[in-house]
Structure formats: C-alpha cells, structure tokens
N, C-alpha and C. Protein backbone atom coordinates (compact mmCIF):
# COMPACT_ATOMS: atom_id res chain seq x y z
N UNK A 1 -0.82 135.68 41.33
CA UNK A 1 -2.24 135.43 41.38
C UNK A 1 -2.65 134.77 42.69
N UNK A 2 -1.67 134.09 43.74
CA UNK A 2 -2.21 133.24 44.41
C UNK A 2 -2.45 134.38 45.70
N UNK A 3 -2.00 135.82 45.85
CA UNK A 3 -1.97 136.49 46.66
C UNK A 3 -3.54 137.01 46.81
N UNK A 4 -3.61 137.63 45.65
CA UNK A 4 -4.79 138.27 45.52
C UNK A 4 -6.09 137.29 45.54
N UNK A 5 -5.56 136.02 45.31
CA UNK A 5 -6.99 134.95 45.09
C UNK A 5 -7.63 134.48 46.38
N UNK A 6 -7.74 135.31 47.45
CA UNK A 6 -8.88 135.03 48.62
C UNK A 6 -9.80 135.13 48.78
N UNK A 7 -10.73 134.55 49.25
CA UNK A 7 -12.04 135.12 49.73
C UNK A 7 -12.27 136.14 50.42
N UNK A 8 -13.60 137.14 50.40
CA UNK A 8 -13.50 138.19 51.11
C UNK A 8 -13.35 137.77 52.93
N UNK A 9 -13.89 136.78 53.49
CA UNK A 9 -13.39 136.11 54.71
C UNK A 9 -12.14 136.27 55.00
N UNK A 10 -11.51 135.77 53.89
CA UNK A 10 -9.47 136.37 54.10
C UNK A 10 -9.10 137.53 54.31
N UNK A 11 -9.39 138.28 53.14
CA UNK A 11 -9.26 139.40 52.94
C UNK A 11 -9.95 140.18 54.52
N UNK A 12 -10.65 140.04 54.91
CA UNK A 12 -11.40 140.36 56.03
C UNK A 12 -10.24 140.32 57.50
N UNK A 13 -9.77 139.12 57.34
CA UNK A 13 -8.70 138.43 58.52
C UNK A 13 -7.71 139.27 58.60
N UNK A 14 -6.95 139.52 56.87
CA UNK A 14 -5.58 140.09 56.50
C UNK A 14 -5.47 141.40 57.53
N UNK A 15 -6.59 142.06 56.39
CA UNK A 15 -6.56 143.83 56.55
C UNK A 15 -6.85 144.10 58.07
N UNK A 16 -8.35 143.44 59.04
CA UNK A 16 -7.65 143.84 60.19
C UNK A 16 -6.86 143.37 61.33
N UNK A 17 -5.98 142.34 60.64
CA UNK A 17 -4.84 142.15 61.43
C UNK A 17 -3.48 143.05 61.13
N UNK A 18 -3.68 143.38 60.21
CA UNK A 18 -2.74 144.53 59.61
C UNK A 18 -2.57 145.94 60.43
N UNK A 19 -4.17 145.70 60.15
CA UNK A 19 -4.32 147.15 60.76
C UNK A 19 -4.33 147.11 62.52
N UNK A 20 -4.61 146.23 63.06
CA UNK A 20 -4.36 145.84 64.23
C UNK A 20 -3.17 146.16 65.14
N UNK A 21 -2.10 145.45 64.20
CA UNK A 21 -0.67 145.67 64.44
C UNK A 21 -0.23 147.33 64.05
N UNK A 22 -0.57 147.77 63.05
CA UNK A 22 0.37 149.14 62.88
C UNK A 22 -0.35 149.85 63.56
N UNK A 23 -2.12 150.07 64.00
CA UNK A 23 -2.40 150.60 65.31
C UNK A 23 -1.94 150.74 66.48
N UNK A 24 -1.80 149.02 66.44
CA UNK A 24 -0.88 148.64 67.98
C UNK A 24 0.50 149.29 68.20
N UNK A 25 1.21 148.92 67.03
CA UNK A 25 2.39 149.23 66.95
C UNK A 25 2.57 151.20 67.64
N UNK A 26 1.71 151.88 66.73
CA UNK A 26 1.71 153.32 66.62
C UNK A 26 1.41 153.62 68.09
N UNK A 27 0.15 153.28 68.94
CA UNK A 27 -0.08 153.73 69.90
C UNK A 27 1.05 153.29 70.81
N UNK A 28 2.11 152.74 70.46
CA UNK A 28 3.34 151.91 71.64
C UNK A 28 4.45 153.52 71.58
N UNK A 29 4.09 153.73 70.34
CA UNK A 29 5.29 155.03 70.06
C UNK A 29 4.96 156.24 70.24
N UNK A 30 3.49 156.66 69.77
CA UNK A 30 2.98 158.02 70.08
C UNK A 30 2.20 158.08 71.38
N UNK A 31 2.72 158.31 72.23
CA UNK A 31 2.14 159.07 73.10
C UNK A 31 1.07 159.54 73.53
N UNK A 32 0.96 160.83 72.53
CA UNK A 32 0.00 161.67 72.57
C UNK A 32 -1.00 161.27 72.51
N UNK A 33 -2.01 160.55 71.59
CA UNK A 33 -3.10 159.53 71.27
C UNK A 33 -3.08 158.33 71.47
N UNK A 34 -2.52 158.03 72.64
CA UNK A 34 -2.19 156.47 72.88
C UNK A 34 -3.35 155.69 73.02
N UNK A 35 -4.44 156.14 73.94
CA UNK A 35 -5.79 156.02 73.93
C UNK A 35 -6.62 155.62 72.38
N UNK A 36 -6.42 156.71 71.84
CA UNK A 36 -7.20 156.74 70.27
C UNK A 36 -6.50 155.77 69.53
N UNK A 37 -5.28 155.36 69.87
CA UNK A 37 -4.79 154.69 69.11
C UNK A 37 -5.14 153.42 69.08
N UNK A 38 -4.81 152.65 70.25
CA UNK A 38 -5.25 151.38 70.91
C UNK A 38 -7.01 151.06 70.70
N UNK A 39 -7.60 152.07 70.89
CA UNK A 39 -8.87 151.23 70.20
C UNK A 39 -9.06 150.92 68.96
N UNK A 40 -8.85 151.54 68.33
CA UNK A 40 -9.03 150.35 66.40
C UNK A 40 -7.99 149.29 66.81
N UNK A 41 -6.89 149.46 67.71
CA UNK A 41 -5.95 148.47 67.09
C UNK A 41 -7.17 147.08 68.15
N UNK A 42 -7.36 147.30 69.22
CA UNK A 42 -8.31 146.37 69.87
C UNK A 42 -9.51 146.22 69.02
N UNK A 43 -10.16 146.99 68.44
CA UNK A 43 -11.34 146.54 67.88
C UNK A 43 -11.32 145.81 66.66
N UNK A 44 -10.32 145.93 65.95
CA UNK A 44 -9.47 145.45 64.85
C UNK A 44 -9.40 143.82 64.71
N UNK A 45 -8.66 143.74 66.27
CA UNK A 45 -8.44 142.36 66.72
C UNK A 45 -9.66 141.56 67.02
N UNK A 46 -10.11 142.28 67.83
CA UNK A 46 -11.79 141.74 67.83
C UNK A 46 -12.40 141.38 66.66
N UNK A 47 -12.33 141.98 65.33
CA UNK A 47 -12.66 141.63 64.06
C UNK A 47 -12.31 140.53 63.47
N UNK A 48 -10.88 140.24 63.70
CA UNK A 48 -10.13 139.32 62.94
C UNK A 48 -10.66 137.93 63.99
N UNK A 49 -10.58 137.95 65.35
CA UNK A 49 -10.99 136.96 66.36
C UNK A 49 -12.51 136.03 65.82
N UNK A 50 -13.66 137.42 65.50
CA UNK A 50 -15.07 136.51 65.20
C UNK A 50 -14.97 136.15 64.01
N UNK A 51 -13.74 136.67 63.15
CA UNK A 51 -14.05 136.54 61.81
C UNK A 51 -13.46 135.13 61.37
N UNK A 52 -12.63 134.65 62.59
CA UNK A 52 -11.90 133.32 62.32
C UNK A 52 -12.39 132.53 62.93
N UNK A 53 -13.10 132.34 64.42
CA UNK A 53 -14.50 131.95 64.47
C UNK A 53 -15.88 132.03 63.62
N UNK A 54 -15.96 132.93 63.15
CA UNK A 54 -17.08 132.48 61.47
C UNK A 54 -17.08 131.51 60.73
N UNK A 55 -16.02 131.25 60.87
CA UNK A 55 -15.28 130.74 59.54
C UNK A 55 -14.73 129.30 59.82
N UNK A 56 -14.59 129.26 60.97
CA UNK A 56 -14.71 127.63 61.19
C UNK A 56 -15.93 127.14 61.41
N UNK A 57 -17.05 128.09 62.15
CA UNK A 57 -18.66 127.78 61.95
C UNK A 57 -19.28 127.47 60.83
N UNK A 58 -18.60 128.20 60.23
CA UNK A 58 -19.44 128.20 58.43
C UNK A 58 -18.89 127.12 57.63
N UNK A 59 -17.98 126.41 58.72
CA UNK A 59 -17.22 124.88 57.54
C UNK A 59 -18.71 123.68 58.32
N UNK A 60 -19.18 123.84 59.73
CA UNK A 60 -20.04 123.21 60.27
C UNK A 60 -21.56 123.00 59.50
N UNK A 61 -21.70 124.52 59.13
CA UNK A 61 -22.78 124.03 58.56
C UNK A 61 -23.34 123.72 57.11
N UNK A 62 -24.72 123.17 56.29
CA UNK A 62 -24.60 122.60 55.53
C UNK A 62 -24.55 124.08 54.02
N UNK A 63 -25.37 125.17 54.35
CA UNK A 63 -25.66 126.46 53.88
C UNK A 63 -25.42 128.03 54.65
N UNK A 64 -24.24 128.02 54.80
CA UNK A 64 -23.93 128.99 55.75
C UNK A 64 -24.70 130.77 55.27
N UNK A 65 -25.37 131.48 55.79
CA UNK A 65 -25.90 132.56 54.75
C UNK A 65 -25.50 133.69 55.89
N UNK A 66 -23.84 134.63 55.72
CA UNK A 66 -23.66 135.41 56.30
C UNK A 66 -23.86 136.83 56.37
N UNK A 67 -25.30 137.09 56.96
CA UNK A 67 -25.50 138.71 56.79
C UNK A 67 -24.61 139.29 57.56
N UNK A 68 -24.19 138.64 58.76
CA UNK A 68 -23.11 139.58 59.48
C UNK A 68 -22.01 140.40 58.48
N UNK A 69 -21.28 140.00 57.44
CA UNK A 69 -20.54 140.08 56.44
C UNK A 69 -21.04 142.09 56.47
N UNK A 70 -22.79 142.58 55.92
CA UNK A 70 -22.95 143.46 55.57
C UNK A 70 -22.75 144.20 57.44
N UNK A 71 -22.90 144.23 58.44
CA UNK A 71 -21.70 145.03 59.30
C UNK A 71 -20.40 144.96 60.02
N UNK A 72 -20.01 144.04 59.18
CA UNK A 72 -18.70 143.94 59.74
C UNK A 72 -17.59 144.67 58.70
N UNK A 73 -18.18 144.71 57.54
CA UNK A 73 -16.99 145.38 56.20
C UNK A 73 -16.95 146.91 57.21
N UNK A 74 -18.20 147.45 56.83
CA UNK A 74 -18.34 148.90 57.34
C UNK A 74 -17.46 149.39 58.63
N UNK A 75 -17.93 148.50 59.69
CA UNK A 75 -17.27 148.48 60.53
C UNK A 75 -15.82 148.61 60.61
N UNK A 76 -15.10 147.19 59.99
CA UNK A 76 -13.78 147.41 59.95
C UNK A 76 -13.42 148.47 59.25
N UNK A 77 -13.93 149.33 57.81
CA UNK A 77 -13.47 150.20 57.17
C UNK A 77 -13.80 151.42 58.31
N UNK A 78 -14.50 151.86 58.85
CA UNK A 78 -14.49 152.71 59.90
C UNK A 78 -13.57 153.02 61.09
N UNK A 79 -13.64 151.27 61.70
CA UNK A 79 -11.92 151.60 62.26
C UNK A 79 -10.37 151.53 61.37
N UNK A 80 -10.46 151.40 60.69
CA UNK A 80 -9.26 151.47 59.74
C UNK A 80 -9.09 153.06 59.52
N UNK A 81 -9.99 153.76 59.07
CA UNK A 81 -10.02 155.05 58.52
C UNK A 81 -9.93 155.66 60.29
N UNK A 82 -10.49 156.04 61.28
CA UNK A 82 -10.10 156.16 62.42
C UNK A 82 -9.24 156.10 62.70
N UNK A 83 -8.27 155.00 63.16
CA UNK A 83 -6.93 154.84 63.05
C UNK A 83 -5.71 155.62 62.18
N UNK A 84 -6.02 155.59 60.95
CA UNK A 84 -5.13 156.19 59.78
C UNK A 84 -5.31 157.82 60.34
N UNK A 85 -6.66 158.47 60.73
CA UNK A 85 -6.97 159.74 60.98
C UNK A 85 -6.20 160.09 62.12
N UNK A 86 -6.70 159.08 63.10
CA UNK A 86 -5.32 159.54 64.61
C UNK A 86 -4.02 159.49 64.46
N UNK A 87 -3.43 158.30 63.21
CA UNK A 87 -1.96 158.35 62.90
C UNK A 87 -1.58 159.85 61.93
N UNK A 88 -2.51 160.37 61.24
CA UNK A 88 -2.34 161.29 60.55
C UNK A 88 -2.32 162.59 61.72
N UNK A 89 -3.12 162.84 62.89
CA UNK A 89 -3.06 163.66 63.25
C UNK A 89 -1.62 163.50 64.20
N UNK A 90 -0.74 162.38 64.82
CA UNK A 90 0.03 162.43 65.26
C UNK A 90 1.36 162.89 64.84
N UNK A 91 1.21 162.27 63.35
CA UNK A 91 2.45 162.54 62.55
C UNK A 91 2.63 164.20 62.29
N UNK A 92 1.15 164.79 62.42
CA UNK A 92 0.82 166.19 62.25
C UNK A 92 1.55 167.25 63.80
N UNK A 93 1.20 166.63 64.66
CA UNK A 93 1.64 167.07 66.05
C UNK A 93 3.10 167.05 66.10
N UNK A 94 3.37 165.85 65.79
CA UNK A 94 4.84 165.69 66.42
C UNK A 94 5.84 166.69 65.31
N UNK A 95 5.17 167.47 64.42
CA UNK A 95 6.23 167.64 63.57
C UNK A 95 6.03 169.56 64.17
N UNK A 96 5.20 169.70 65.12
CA UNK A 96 4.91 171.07 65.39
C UNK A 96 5.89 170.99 66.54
C-alpha cells in the first residue's frame, strides 16, 4: 500500500523520470532515431524539474490552487506515448 499511496505530484515526478531514463537510455542505443528519441527523454526531465520546483512552492504558500496540473498530465502523457511510438518503431526497424 505504501507504493501506490502518492499524490498525483509523485506520481507526476515517478513516471517522467522513468520515462526520461528509458528514453534516454534508448536513444544511447538506437541510432536510427536518436534525435526522436532524446526529446521526450529531455522534455520528460523538464517535467519532473518544474514539477519538483512546484512542489516545494506549493509547501510556501498558504492555498496553493494548481491549474498548471490540467497541462502538464496531457503533456507528459503525450511525450510518454511519443517516445513508446519511436521505441516501437525502432524495435520495428532493427528487426528488418
């Protein structure tokens, strides 16, 4: 229970640092999309960066009210799915 019990702020941090790294990781190995690859894994990071800056802001103030929250989910789910699509098309290439 204590895994799953985060706030979406966490949950926010986790997934694109996750995804950050196996972006990162992927564009170090494939080649071919090295380009496509490296941007989610950078924009990723960029996510997790304001999102941990938020989040020490939001201990500052007395009523923190984060609309950013409604484009940043989208966002990260966009580069996540991006990413997974360029790793899918690599794994697709390299096997031709």
């Amino acid at each position: 229970m204590g895994l799953f019990h985060m706030y979406l702020e966490q949950w926010i941090i986790v997934l694109s640092l996750l995804g950050g790294v196996v972006f990162g990781l992927a564009a170090a190995f494939f080649r071919i999309r090295r380009l496509r690859l490296a941007m989610p894994a950078v924009l990723l990071f960029l996510v997790s960066v304001y999102e941990i800056r938020m989040d020490r802001w939001e201990k500052t103030v007395t009523a923190p009210i984060r609309l950013d929250i409604f484009v940043e989910i989208p966002l990260m789910i966009l580069f996540l799915i991006f990413g997974t699509w360029q790793m899918f098309l690599c794994s697709k290439r390299k096997k031709l």
